[in-house]
Protein backbone atom coordinates (compact mmCIF):
# COMPACT_ATOMS: atom_id res chain seq x y z
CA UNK A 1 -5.23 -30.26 21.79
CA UNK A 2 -1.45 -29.08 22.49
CA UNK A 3 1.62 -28.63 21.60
CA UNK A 4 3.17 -31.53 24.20
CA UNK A 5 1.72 -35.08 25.12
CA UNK A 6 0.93 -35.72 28.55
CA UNK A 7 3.90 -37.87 29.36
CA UNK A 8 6.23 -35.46 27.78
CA UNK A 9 5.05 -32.59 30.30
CA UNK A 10 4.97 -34.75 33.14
CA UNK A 11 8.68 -35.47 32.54
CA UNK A 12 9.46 -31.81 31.48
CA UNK A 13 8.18 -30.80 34.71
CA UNK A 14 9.95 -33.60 36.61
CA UNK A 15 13.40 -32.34 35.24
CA UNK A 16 12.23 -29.26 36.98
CA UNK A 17 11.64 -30.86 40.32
CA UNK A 18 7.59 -30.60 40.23
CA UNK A 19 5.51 -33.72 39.88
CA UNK A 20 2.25 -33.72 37.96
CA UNK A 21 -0.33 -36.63 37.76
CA UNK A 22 -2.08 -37.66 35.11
CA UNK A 23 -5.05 -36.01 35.65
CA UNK A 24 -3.55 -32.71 37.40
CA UNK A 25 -1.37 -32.43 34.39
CA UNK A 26 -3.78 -32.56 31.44
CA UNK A 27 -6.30 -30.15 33.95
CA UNK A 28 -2.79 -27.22 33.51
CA UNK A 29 -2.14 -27.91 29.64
CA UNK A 30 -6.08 -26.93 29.01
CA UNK A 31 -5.04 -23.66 31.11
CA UNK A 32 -1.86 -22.99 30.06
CA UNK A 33 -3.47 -23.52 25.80
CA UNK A 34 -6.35 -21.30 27.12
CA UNK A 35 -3.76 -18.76 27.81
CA UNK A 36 -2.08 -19.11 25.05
CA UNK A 37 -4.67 -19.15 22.25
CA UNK A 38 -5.39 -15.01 23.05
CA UNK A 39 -1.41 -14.51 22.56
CA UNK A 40 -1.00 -12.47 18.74
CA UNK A 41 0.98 -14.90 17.70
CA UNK A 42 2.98 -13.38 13.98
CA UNK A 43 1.90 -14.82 10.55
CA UNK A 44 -0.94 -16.62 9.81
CA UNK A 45 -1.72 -20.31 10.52
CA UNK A 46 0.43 -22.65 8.30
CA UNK A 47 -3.21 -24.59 7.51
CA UNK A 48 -6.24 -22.74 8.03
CA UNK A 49 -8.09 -25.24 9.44
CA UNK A 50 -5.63 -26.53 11.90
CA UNK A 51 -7.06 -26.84 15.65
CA UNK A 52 -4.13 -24.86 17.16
CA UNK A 53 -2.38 -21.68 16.41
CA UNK A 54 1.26 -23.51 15.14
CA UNK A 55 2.78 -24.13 13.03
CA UNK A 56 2.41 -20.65 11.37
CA UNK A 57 3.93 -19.44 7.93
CA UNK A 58 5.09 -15.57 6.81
CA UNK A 59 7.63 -15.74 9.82
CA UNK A 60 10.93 -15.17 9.07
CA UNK A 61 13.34 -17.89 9.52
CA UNK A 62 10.56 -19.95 11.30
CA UNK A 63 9.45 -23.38 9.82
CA UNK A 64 6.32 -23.07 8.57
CA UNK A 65 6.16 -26.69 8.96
CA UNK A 66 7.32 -27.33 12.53
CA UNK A 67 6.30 -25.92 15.63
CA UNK A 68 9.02 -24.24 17.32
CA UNK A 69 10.24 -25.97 20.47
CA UNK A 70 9.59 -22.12 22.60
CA UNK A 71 6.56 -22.58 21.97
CA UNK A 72 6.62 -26.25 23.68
CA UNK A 73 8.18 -25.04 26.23
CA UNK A 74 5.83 -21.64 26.38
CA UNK A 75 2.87 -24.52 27.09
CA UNK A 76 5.26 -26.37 29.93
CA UNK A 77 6.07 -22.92 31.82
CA UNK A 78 2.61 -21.79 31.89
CA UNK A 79 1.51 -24.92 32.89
CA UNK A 80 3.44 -25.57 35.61
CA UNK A 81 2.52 -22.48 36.96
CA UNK A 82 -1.67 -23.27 36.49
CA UNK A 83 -0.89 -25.64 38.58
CA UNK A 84 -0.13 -23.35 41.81
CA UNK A 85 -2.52 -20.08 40.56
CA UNK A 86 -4.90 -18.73 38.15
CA UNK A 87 -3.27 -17.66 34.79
CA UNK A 88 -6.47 -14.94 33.95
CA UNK A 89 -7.95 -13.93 37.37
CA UNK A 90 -11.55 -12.01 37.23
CA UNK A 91 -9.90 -8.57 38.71
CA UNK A 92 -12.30 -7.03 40.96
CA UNK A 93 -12.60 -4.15 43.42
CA UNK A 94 -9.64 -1.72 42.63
CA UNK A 95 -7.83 1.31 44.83
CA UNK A 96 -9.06 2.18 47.98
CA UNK A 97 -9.57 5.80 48.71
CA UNK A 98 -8.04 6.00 52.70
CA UNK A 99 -8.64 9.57 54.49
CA UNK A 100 -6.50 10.34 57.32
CA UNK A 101 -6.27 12.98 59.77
CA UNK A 102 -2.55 14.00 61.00
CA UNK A 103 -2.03 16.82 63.75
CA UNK A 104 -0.61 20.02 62.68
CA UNK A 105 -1.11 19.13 58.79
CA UNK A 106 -5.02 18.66 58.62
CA UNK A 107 -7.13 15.58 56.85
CA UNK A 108 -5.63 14.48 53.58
CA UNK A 109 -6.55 11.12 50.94
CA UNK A 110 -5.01 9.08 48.97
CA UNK A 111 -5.68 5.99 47.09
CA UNK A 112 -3.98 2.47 48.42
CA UNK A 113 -3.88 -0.91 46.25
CA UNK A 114 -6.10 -3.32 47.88
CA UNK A 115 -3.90 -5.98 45.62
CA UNK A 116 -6.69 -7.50 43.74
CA UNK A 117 -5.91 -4.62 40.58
CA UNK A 118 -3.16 -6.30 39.21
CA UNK A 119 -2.62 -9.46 37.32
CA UNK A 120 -0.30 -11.97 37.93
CA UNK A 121 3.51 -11.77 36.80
CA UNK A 122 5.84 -14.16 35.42
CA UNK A 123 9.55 -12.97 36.19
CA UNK A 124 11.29 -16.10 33.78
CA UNK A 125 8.81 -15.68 31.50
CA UNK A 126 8.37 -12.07 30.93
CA UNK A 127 8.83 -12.38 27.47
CA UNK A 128 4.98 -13.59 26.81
CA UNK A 129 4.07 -9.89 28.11
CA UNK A 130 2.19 -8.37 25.81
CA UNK A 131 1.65 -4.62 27.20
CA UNK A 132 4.86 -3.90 24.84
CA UNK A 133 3.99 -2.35 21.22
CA UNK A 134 7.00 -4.16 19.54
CA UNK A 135 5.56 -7.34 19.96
CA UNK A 136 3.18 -6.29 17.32
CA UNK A 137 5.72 -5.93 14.79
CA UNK A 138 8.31 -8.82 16.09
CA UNK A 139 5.57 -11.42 17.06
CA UNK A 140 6.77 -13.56 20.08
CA UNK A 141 8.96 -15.95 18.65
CA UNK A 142 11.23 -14.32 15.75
CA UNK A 143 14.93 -15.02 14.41
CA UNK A 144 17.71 -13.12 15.42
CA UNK A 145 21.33 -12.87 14.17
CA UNK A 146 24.85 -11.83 15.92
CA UNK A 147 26.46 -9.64 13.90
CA UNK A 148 30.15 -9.77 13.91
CA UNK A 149 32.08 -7.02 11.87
CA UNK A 150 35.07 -7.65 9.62
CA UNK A 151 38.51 -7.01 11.13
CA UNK A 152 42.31 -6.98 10.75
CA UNK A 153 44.40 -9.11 12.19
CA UNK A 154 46.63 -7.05 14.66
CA UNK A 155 49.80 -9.23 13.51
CA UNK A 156 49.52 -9.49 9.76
CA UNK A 157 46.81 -6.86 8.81
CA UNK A 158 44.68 -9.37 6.83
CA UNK A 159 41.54 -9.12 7.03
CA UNK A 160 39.39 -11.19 8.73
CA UNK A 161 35.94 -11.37 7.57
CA UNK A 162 32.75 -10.62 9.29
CA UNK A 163 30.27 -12.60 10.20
CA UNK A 164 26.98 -13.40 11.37
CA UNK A 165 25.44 -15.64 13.44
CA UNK A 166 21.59 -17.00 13.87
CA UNK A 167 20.02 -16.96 17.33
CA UNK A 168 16.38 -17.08 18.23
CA UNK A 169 15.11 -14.16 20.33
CA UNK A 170 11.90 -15.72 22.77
CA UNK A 171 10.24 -12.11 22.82
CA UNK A 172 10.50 -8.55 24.05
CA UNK A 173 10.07 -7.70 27.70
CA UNK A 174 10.75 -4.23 27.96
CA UNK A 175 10.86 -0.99 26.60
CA UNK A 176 12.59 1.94 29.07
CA UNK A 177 11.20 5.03 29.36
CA UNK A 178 13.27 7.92 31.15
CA UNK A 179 11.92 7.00 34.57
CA UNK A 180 12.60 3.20 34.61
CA UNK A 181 16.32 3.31 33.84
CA UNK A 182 18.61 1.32 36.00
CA UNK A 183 22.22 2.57 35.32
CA UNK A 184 23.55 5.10 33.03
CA UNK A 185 24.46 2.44 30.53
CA UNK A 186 20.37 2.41 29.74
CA UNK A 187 18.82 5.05 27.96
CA UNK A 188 15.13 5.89 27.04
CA UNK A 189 14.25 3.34 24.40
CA UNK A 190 16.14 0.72 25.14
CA UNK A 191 14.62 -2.80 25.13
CA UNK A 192 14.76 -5.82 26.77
CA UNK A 193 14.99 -9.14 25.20
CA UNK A 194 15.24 -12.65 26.47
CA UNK A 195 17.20 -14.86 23.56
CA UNK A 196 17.87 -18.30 23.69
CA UNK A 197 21.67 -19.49 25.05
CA UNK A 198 23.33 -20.34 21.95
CA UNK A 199 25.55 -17.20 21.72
CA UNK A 200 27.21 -15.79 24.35
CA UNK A 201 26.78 -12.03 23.81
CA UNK A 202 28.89 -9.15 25.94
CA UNK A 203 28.65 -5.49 26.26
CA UNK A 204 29.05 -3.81 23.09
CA UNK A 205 27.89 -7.03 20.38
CA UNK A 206 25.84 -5.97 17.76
CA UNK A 207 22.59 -8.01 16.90
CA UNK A 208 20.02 -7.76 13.77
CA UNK A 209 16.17 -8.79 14.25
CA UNK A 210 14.18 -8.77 11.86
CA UNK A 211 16.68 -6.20 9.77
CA UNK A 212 17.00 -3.40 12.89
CA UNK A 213 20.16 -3.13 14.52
CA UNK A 214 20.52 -3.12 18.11
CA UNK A 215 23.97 -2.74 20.11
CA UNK A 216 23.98 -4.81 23.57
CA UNK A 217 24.45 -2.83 26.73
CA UNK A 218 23.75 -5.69 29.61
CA UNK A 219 23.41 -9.46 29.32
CA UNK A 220 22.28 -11.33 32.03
CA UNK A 221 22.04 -15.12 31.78
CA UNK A 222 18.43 -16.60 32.70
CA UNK A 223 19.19 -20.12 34.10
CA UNK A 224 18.74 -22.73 32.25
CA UNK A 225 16.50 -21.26 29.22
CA UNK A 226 18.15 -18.35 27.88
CA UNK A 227 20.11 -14.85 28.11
CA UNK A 228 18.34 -11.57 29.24
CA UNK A 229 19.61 -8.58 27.09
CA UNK A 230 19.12 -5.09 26.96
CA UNK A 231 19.81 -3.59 24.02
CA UNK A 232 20.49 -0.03 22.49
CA UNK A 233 18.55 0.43 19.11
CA UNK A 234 20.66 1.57 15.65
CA UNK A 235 18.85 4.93 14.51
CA UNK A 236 18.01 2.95 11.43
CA UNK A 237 17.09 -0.25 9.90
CA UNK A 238 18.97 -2.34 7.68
CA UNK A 239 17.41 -0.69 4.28
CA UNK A 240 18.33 2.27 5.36
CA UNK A 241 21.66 1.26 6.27
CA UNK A 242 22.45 0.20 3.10
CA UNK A 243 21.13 3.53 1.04
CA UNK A 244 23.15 5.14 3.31
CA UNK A 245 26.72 3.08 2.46
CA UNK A 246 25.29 3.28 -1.38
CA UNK A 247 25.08 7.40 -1.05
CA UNK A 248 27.84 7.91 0.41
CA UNK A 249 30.16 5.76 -1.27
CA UNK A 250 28.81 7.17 -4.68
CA UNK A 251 29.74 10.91 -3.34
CA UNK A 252 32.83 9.90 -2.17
CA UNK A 253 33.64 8.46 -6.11
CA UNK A 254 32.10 11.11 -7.63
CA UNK A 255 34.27 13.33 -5.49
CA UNK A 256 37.80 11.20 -6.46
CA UNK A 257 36.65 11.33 -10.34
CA UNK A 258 35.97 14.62 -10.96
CA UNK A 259 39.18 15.76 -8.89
CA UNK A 260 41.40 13.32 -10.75
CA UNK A 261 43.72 15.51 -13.56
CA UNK A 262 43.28 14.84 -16.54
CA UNK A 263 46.98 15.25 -19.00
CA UNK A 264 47.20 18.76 -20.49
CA UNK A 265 50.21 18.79 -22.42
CA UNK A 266 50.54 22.14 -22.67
CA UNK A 267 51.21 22.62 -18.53
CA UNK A 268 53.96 20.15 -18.58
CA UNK A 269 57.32 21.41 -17.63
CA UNK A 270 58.67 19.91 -21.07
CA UNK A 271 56.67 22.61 -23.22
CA UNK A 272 56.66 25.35 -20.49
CA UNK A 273 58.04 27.67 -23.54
CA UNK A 274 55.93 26.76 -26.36
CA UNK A 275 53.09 27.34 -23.85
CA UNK A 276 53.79 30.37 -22.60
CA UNK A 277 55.34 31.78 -26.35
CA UNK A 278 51.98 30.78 -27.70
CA UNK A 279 50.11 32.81 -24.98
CA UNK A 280 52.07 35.50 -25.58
CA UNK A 281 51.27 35.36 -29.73
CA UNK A 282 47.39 35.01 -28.73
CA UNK A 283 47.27 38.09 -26.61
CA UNK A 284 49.59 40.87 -29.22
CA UNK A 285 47.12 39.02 -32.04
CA UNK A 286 43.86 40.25 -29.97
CA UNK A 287 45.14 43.77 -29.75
CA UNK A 288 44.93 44.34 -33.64
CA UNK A 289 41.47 46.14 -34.62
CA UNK A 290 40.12 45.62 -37.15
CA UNK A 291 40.60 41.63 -37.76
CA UNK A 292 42.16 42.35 -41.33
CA UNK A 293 45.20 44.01 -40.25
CA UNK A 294 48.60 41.79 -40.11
CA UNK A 295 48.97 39.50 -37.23
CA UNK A 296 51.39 37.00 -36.05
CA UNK A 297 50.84 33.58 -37.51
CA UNK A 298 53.87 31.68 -35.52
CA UNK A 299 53.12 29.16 -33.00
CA UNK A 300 55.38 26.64 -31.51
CA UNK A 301 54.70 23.02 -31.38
CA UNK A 302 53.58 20.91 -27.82
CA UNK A 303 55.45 18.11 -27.05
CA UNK A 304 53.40 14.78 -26.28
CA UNK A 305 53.61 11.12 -27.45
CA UNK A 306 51.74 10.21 -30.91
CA UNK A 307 48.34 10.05 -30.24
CA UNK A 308 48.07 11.08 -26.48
CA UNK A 309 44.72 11.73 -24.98
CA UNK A 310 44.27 12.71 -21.38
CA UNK A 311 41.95 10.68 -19.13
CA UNK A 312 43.99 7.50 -18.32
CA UNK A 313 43.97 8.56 -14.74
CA UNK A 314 40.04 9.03 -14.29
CA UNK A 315 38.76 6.54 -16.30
CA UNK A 316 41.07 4.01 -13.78
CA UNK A 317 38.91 4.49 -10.85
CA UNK A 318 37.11 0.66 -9.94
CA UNK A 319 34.76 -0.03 -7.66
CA UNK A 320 35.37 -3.30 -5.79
CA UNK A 321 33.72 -5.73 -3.20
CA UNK A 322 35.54 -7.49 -1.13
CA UNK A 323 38.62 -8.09 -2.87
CA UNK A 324 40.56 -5.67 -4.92
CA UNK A 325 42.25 -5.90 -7.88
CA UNK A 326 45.85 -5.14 -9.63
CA UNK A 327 44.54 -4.43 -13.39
CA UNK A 328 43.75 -1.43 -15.00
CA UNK A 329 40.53 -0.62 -17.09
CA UNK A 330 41.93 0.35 -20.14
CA UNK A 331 39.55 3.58 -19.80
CA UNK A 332 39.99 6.84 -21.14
CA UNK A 333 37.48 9.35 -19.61
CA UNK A 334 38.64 12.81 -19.75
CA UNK A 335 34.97 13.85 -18.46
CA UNK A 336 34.80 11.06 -15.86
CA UNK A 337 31.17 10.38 -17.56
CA UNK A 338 31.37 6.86 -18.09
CA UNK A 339 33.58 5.73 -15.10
CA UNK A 340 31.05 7.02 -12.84
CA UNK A 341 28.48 4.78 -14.42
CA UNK A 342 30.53 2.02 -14.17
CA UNK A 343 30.81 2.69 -10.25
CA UNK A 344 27.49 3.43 -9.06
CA UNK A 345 26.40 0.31 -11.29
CA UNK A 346 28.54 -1.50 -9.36
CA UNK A 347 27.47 0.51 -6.03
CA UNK A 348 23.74 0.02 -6.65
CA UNK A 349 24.50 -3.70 -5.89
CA UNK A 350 25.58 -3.32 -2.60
CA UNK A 351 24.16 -4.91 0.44
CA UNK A 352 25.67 -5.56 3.85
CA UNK A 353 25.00 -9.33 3.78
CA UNK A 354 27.54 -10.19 1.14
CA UNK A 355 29.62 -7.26 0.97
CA UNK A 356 32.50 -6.43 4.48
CA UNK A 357 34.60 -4.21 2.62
CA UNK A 358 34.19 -1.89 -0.71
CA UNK A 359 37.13 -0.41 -2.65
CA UNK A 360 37.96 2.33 -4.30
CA UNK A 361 41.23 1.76 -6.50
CA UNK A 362 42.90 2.95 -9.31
CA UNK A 363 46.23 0.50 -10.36
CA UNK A 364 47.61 3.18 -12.78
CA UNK A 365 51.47 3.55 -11.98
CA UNK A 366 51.56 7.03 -11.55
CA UNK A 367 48.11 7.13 -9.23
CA UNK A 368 50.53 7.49 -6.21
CA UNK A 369 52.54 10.22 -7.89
CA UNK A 370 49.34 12.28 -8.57
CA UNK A 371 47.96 11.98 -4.82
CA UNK A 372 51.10 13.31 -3.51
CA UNK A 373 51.77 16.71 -5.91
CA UNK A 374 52.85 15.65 -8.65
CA UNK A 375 49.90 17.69 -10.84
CA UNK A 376 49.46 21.36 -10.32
CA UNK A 377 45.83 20.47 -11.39
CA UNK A 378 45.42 18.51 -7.65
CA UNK A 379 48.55 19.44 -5.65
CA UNK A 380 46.55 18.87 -2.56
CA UNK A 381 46.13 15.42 -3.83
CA UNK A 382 42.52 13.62 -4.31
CA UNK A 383 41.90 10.60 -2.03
CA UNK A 384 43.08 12.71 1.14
CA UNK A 385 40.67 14.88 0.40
CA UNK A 386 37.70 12.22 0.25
CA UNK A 387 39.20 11.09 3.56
CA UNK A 388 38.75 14.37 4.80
CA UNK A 389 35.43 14.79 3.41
CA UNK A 390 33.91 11.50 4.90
CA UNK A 391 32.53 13.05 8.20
CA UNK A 392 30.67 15.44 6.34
CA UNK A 393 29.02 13.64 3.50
CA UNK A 394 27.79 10.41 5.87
CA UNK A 395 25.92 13.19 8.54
CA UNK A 396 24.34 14.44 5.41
CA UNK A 397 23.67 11.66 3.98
CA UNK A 398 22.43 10.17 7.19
CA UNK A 399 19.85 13.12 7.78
CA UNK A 400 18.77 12.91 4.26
CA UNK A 401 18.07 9.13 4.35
CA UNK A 402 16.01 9.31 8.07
CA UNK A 403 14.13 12.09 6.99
């Protein structure tokens, strides 16, 4: 059994410039399946009792139906190459142990590679190695995605939305360790990848597998199957990511809420007078001991429109995705309480998938007013000082969330 009829190898191969029989062919398909059958394939088989190994289900973004055409092609590259040597060698013998005797330095030994302690290499197919622990977790054959980040468009400054794009990543080649980098762009614990060719990625791209993040530091084309990438990985995975934008944004709120002022008639410049006249009453009152001697009962009135209550301003603050919004709540939260429900309700939903941008507005007329001094309760403003605060709050919140 395999994954390709006879007559489709044959041609495969042909379109390669090697020519297979009949006979010679089906003898390399048995090899090449033999090979293939002790691979730890992801998932389980789609049908238990199917002969082969795919199709296979609990993949992501893989058919659980349909045998993916890497795999095909995974049978027609080994293959071809059963045909010229043995895919699983017996390995025998091992290093030599050589003892040499120079003048002036004395006898010395070493051990030298006979060459029969190694097992044969692939070069275009690296990506069915399977010394790599990460193939444990990715299987061989696993979806991929390009992920391109929302913008602005240098002209108009409208947005342009992100994106992302689905690729299929053939399998992991190699992991670097600090002795096996090749240029300072690689660092320990980079990987290498081999993807198929339907993006083109360059230096800097960001991709997603299998919800990690990985940033690409060299692509190099693999003719005709596919692009060889090596890849930085994101300190965290895409859960993470998102608890992290959720924490964050929710300090940042809580920060613009509770620093938002909140009307207090009595410090406006209109009843500077009556405020400070009543102060004055309050404080020669308190000097009397005991209470029942004589005291000063006048008081002047504050000056405020019927039935003020302070609070518009906080209780404005909206949490938006995407899109933003000209309205007003109608809110009034002098203790911020229920506004900040409102917000990390809305906050809790978040998820990088759907959401490019989040917003934190507040559409009252006077909001602009307020962030520039006009309040001696926040003369230092409010949102400038979330802006200032962002550093700080996402490296906490980052070591909180990786711990």
């Amino acid at each position: 059994m395999n994954y390709i009829t006879t007559a489709d190898f044959i041609a495969y191969a042909a379109a390669r410039g090697v020519v297979f029989t009949d006979a010679k062919a089906d003898i390399a398909l048995v090899k090449a399946m033999d090979y293939m059958n002790l691979l730890p394939w992801q998932g389980e088989k789609t049908d238990p009792a199917q002969p082969l190994d795919w199709p296979r289900t609990g993949i992501p973004g893989i058919d659980p139906q349909v045998t993916p055409k890497q795999v095909v092609d995974a049978q027609c590259r080994l293959a071809m190459v059963a045909d010229k040597m043995e895919l699983m060698p017996v390995i025998k013998g091992g290093p030599q142990l050589i003892e040499k005797t120079m003048q002036g330095v004395g006898t010395f030994k070493y051990a030298e590679s006979n060459g029969l302690d190694a097992l044969p290499a692939f070069p275009w197919l690296e990506w069915i190695d399977l010394s790599l622990d990460l193939l444990n977790e990715f299987g061989v054959l696993f979806p991929g995605e390009h992920v391109v980040p929302p913008t602005r468009d240098p002209s108009t400054g409208e947005e342009i939305p992100g994106h992302s794009d689905a690729f299929t990543i053939l399998g992991v080649v190699q992991e670097y360790n600090a002795f096996e980098k090749q240029s300072k762009a690689i660092e320990s614990g980079d990987v290498r990848f081999v993807c198929d060719n339907s993006r083109t990625l360059v230096i800097g791209d960001r991709i997603r597998i299998n919800g990690v993040y990985w940033r690409v530091v060299q692509p190099n084309p693999i003719i005709p199957d596919g692009v060889n990438i090596i890849c930085h990985r994101a300190q965290m995975r895409r859960t993470q990511c998102d608890e992290v934008v959720r924490r964050v944004m929710i300090r940042l709120l809580q920060g613009v809420v509770l620093r938002s002022a909140v009307g207090n008639p009595e410090i406006w410049a209109v009843n500077k007078t009556a405020a400070y006249y009543n102060e004055q009453v309050a404080e020669y009152n308190a000097q009397f001991k005991p209470r029942s001697r004589s005291r000063v009962k006048d008081k002047m009135g504050i000056v405020k429109p019927k039935g003020y209550v302070g609070g518009r301003y906080r209780g404005n603050w909206q949490v938006m995705f995407n899109t933003t919004t000209k309205t007003e709540t109608g809110r009034i939260d002098p203790s911020g309480t229920e506004t900040l429900a409102e917000g990390r309700k809305a906050l809790n939903t978040y998820a990088v998938d759907t959401v490019s941008m989040i917003w934190v507005v507040n559409n009252v007329p006077y909001a602009m007013k307020l962030e520039f001094g006009h309040s001696k309760q926040q003369p230092s403003g409010n949102v400038r000082i979330a802006i200032n605060d962002f550093p700080r709050i996402l490296a906490e919140v980052i070591s909180e969330v990786k711990k």
